[in-house]
Each structure stands twice: as structure tokens, then as C-alpha cells.
PDB file of N, CA and C in Angstrom:
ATOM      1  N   UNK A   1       6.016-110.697 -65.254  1.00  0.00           N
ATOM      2  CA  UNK A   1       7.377-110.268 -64.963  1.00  0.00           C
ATOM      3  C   UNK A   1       7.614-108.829 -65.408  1.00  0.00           C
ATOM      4  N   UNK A   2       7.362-108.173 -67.004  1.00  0.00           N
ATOM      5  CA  UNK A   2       7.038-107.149 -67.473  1.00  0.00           C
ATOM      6  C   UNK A   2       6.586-106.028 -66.285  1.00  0.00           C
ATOM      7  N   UNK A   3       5.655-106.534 -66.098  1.00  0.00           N
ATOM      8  CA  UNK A   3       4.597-105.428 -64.746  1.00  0.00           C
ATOM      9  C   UNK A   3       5.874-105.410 -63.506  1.00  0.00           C
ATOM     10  N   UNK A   4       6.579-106.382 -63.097  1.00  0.00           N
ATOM     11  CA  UNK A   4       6.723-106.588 -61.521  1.00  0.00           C
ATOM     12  C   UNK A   4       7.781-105.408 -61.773  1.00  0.00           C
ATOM     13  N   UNK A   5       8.574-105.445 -62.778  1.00  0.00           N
ATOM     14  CA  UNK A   5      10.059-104.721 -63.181  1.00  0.00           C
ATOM     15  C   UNK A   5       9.439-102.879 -63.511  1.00  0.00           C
ATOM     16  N   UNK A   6       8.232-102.914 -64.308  1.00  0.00           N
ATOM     17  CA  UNK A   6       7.625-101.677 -64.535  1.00  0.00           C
ATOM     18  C   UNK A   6       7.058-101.311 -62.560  1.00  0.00           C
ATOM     19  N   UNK A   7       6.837-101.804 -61.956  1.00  0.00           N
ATOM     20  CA  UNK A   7       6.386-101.321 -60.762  1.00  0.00           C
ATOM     21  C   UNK A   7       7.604-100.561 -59.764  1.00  0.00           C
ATOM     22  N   UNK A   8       8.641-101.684 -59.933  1.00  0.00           N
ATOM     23  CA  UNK A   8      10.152-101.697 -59.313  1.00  0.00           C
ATOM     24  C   UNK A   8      10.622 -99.981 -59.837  1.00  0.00           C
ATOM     25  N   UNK A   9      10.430-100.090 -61.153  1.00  0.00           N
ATOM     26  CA  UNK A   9      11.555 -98.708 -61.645  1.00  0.00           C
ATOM     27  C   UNK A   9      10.376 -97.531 -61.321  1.00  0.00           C
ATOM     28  N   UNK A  10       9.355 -98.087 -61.024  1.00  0.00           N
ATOM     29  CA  UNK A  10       8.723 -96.497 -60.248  1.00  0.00           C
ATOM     30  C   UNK A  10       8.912 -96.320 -59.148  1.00  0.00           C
ATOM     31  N   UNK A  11       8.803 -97.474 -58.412  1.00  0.00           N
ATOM     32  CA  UNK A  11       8.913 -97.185 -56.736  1.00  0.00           C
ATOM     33  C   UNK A  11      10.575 -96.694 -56.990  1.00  0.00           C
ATOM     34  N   UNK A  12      11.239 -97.093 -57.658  1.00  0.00           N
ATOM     35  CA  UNK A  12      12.763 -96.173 -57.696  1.00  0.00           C
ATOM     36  C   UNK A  12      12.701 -94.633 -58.093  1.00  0.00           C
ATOM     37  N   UNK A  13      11.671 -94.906 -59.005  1.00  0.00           N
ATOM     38  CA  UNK A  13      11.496 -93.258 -59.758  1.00  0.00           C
ATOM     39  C   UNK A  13      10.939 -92.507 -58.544  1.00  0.00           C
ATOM     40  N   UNK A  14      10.033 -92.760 -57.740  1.00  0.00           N
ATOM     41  CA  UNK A  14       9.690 -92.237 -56.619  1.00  0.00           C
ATOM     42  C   UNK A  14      10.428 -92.104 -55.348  1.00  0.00           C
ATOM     43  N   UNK A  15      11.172 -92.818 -55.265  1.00  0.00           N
ATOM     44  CA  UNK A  15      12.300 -92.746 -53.919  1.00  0.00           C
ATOM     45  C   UNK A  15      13.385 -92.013 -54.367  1.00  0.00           C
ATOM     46  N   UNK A  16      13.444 -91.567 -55.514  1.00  0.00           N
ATOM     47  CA  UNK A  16      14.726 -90.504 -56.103  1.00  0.00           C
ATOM     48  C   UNK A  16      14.101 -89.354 -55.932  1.00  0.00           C
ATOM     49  N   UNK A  17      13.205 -88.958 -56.619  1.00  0.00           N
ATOM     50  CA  UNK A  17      12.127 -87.777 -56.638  1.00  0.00           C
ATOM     51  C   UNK A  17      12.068 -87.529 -54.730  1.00  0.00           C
ATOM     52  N   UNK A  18      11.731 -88.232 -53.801  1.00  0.00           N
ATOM     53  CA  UNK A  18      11.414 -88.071 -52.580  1.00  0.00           C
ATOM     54  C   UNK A  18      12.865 -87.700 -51.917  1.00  0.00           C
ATOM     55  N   UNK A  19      13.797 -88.481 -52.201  1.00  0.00           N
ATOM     56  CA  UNK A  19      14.959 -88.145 -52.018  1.00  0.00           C
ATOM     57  C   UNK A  19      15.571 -86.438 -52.245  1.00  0.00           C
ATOM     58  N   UNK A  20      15.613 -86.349 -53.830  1.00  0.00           N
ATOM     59  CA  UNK A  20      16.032 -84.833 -54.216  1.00  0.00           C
ATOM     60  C   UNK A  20      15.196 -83.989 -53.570  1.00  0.00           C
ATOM     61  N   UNK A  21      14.107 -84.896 -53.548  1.00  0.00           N
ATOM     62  CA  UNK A  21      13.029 -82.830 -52.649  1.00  0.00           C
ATOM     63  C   UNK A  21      13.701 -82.693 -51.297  1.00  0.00           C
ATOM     64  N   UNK A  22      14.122 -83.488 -50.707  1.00  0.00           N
ATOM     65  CA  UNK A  22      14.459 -84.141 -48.919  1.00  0.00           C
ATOM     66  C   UNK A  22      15.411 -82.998 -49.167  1.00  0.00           C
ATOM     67  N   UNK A  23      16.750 -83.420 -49.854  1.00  0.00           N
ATOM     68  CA  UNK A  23      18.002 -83.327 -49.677  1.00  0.00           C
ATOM     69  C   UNK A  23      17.881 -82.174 -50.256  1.00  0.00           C
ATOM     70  N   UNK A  24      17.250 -81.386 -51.377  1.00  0.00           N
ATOM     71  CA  UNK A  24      17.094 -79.395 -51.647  1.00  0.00           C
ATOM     72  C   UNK A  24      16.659 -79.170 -50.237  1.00  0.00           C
ATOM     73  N   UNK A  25      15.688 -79.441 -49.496  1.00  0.00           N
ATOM     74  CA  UNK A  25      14.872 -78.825 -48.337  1.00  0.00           C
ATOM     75  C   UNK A  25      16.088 -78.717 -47.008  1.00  0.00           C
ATOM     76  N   UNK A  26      16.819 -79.847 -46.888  1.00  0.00           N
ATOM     77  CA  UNK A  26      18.241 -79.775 -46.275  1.00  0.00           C
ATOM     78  C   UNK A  26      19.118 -78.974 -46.701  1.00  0.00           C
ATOM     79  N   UNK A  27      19.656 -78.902 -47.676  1.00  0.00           N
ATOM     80  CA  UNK A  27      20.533 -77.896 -48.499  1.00  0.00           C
ATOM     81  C   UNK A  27      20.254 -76.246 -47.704  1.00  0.00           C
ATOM     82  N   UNK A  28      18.794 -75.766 -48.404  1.00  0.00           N
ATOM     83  CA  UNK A  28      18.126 -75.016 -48.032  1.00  0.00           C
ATOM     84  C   UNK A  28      18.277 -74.345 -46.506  1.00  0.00           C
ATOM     85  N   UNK A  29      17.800 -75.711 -45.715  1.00  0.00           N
ATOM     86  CA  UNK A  29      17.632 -75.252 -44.205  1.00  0.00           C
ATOM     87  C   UNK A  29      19.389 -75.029 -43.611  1.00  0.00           C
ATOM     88  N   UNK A  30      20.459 -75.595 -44.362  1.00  0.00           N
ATOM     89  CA  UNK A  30      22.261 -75.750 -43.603  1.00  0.00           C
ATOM     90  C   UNK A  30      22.283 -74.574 -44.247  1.00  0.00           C
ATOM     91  N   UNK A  31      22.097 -73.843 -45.665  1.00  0.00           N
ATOM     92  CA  UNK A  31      22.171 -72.367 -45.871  1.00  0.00           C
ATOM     93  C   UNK A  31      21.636 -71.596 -45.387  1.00  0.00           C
ATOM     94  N   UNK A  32      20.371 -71.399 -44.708  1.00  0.00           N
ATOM     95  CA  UNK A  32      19.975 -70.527 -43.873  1.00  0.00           C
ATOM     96  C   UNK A  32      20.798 -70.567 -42.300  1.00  0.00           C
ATOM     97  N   UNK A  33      20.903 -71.628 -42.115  1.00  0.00           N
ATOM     98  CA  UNK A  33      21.548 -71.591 -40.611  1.00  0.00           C
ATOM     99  C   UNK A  33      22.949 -70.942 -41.339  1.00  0.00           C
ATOM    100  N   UNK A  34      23.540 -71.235 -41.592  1.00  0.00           N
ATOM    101  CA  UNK A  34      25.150 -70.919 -42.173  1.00  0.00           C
ATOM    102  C   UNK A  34      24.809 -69.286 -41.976  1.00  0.00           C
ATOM    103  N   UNK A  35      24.093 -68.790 -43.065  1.00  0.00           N
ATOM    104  CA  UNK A  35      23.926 -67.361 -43.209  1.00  0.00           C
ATOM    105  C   UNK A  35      23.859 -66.406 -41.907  1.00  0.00           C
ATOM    106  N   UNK A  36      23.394 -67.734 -40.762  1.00  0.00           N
ATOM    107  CA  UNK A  36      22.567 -66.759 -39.831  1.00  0.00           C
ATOM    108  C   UNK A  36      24.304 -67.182 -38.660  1.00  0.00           C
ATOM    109  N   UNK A  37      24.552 -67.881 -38.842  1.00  0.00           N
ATOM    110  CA  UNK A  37      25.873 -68.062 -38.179  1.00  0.00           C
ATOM    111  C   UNK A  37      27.164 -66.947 -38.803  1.00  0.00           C
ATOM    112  N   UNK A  38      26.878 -66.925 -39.705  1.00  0.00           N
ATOM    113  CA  UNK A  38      27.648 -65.759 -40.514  1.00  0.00           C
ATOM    114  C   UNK A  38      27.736 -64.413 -39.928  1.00  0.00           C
ATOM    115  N   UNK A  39      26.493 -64.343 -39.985  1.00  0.00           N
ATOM    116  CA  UNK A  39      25.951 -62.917 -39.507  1.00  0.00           C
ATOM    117  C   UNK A  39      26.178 -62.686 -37.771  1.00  0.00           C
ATOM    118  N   UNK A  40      26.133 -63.604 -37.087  1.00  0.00           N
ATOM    119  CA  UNK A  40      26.648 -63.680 -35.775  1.00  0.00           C
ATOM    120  C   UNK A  40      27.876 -63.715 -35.838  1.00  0.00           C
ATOM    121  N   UNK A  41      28.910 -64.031 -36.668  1.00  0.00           N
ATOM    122  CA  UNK A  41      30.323 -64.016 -36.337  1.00  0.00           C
ATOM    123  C   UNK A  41      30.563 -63.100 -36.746  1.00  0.00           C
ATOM    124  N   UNK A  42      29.987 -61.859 -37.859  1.00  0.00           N
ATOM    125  CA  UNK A  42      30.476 -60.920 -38.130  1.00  0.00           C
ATOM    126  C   UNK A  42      30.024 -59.800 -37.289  1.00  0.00           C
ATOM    127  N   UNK A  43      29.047 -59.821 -36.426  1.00  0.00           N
ATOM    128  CA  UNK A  43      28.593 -59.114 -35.536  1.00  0.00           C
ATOM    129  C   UNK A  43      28.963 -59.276 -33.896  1.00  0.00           C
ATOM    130  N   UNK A  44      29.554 -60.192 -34.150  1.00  0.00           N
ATOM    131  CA  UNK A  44      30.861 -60.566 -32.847  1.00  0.00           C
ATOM    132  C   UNK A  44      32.317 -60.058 -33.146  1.00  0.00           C
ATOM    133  N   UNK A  45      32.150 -60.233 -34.287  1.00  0.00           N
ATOM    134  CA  UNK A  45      34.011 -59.593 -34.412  1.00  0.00           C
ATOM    135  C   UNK A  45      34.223 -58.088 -34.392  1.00  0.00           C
ATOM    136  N   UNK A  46      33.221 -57.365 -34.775  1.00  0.00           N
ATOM    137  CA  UNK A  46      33.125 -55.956 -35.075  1.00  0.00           C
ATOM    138  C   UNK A  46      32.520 -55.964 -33.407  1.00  0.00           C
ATOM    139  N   UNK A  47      32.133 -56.622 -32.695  1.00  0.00           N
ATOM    140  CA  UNK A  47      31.947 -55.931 -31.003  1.00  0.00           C
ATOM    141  C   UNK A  47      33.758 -56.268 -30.382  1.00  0.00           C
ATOM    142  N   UNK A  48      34.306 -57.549 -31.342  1.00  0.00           N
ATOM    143  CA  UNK A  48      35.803 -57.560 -30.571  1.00  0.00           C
ATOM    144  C   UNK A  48      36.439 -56.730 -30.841  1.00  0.00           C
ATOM    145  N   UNK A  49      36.518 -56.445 -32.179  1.00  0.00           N
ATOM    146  CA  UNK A  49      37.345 -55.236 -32.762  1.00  0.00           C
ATOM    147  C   UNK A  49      37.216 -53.514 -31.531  1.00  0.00           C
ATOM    148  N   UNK A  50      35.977 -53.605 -31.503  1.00  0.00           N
ATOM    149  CA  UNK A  50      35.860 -51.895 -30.731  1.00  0.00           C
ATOM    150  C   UNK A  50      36.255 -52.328 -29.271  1.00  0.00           C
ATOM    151  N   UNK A  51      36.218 -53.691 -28.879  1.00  0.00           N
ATOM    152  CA  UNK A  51      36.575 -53.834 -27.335  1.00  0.00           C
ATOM    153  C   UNK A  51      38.365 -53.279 -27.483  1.00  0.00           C
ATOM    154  N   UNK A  52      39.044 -54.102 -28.543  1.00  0.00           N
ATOM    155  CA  UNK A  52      40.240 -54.316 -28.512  1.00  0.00           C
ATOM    156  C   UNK A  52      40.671 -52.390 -28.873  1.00  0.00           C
ATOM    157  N   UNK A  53      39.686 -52.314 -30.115  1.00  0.00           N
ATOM    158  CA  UNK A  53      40.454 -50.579 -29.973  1.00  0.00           C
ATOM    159  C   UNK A  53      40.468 -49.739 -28.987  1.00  0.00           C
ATOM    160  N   UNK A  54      38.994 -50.421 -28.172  1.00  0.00           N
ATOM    161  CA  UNK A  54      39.052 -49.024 -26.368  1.00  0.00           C
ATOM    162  C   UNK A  54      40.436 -49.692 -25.679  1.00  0.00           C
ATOM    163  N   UNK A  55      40.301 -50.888 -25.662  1.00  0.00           N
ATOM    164  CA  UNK A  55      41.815 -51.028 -24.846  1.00  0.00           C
ATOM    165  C   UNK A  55      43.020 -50.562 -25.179  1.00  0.00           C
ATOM    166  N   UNK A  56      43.449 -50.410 -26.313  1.00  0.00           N
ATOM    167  CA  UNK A  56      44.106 -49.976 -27.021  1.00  0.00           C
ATOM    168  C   UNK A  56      44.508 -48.572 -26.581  1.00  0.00           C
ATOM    169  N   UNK A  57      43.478 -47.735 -26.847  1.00  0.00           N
ATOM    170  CA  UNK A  57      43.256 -46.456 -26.342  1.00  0.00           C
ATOM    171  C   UNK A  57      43.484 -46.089 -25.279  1.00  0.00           C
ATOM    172  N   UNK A  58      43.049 -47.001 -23.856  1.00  0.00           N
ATOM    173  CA  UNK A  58      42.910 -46.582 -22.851  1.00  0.00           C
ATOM    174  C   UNK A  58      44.513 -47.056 -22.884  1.00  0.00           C
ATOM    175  N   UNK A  59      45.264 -47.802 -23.009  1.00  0.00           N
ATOM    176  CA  UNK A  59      46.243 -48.395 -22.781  1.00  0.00           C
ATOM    177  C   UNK A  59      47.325 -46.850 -23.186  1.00  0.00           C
ATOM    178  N   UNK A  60      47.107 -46.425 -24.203  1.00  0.00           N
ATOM    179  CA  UNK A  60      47.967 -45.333 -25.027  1.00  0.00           C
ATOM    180  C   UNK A  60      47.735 -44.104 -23.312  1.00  0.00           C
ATOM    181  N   UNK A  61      46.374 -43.850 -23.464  1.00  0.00           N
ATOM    182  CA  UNK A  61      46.509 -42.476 -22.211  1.00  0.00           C
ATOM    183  C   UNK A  61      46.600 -42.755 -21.059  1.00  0.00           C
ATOM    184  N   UNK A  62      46.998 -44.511 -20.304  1.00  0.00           N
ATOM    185  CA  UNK A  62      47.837 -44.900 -19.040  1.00  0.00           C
ATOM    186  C   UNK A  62      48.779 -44.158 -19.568  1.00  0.00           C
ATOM    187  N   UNK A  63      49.708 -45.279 -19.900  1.00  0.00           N
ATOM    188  CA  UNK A  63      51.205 -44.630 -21.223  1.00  0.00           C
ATOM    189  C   UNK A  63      51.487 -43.083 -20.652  1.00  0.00           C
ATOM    190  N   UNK A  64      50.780 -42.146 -21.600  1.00  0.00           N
ATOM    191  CA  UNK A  64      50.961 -40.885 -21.668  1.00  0.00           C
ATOM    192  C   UNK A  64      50.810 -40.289 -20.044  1.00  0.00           C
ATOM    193  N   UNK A  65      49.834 -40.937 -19.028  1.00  0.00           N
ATOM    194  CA  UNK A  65      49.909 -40.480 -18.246  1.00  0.00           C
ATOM    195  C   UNK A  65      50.926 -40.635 -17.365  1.00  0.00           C
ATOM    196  N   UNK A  66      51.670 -41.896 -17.573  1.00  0.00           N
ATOM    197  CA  UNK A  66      52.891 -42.341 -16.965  1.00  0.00           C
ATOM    198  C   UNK A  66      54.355 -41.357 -16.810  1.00  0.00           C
ATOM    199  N   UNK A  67      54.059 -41.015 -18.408  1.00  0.00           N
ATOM    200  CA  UNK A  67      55.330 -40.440 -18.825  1.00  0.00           C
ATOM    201  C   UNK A  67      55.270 -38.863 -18.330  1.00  0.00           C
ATOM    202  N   UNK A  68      53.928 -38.255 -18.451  1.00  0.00           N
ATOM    203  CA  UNK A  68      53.919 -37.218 -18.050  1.00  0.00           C
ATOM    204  C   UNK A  68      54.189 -36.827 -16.748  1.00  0.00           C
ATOM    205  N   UNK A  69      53.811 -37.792 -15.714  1.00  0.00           N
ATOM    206  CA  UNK A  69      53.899 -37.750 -14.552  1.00  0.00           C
ATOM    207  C   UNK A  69      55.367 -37.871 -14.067  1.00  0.00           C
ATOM    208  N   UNK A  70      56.136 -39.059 -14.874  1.00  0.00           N
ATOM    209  CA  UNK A  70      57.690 -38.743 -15.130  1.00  0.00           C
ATOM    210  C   UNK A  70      58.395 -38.042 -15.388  1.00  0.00           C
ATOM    211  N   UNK A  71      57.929 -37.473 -16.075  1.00  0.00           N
ATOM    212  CA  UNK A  71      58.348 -35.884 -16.774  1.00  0.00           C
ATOM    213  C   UNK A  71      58.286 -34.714 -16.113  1.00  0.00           C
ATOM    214  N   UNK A  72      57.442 -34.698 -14.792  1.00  0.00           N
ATOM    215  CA  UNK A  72      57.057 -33.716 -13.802  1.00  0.00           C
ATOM    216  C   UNK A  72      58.053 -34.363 -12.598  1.00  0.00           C
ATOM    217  N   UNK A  73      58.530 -35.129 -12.508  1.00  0.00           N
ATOM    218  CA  UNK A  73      59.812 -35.718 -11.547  1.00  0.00           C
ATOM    219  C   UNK A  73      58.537 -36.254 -10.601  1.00  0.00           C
ATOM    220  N   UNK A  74      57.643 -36.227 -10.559  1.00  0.00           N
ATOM    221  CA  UNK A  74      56.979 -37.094  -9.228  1.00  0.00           C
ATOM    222  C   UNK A  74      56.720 -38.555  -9.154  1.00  0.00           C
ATOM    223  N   UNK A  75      57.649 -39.176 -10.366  1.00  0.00           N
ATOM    224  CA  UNK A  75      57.988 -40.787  -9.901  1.00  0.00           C
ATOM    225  C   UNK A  75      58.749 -41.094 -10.911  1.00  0.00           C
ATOM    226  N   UNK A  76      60.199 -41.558 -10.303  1.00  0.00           N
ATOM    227  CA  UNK A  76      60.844 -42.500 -11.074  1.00  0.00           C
ATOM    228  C   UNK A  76      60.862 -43.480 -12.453  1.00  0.00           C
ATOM    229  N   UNK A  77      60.962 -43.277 -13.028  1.00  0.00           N
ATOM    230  CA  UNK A  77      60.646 -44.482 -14.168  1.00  0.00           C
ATOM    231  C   UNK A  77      61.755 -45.221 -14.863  1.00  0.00           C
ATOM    232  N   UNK A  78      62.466 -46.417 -14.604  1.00  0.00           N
ATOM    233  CA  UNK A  78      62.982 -46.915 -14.812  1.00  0.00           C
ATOM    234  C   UNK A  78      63.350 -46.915 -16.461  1.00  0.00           C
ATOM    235  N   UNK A  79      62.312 -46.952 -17.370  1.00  0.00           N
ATOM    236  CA  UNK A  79      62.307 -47.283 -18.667  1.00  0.00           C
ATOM    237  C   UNK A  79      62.679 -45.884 -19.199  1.00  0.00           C
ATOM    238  N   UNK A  80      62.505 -44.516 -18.633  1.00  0.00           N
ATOM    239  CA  UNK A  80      63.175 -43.641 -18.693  1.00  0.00           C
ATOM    240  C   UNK A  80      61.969 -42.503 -20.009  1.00  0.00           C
ATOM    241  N   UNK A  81      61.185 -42.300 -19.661  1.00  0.00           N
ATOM    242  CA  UNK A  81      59.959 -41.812 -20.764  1.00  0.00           C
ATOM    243  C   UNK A  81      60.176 -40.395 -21.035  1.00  0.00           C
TER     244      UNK A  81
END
């Protein structure tokens, strides 16, 4: 009986041990993906950011061209520029 119970708490001691290496090697592999997902969202937002500032921009020298052209009387502008 001694032996059967000494066999039992190793095959446990061994399925814990097999376990913790499993579950670091998982840990491991969801932090590397994470990191690398990281790095794609921050390298997507900084391509949205410069999309949104050219629009931005281009949006400002429509604008200016609107008003100027208003300003020269060769079209109406309601909003009054």
C-alpha cells in the first residue's frame, strides 16, 4: 500500500512539473503573439493618423480655395467667406 501511494504522488509530481513547463511555454508563445499584435496596431494607427492629417490638410486648402475664389466674386457663397 506504502509503494502504491509513493508511486501515485509521483505520477502527480510529474503531471504538475509537465503541466507548469506546458502552461510557461503557452504564457510565452500568447506574449509573443500579443507583442507582435501590438506592434501592428501601433503601426496601423500612426498610418491612420497621417491618412487623417493629409485629409485634414487637403480639406483646409479646398476651404481656402473656396473662399478665395469668393473673394474674387467668381461664385457666390452662401456661408459668406
Amino acid at each position: 500500500m506504502l509503494q502504491q501511494a509513493y508511486l501515485f504522488r509521483a505520477a502527480l509530481a510529474e503531471m504538475r512539473t509537465e503541466m507548469t513547463t506546458r502552461t510557461r511555454a503557452e504564457t510565452a508563445a500568447i506574449r509573443t503573439q500579443s507583442a507582435s499584435l501590438r506592434r501592428d496596431v501601433d503601426a496601423l494607427s500612426g498610418r491612420l493618423k497621417e491618412g487623417i492629417d493629409g485629409l485634414k490638410h487637403e480639406c483646409v486648402k479646398a476651404l481656402s480655395f473656396f473662399c478665395l475664389i469668393t473673394q474674387l466674386g467668381i461664385s457666390q457663397d452662401p456661408n459668406g467667406c
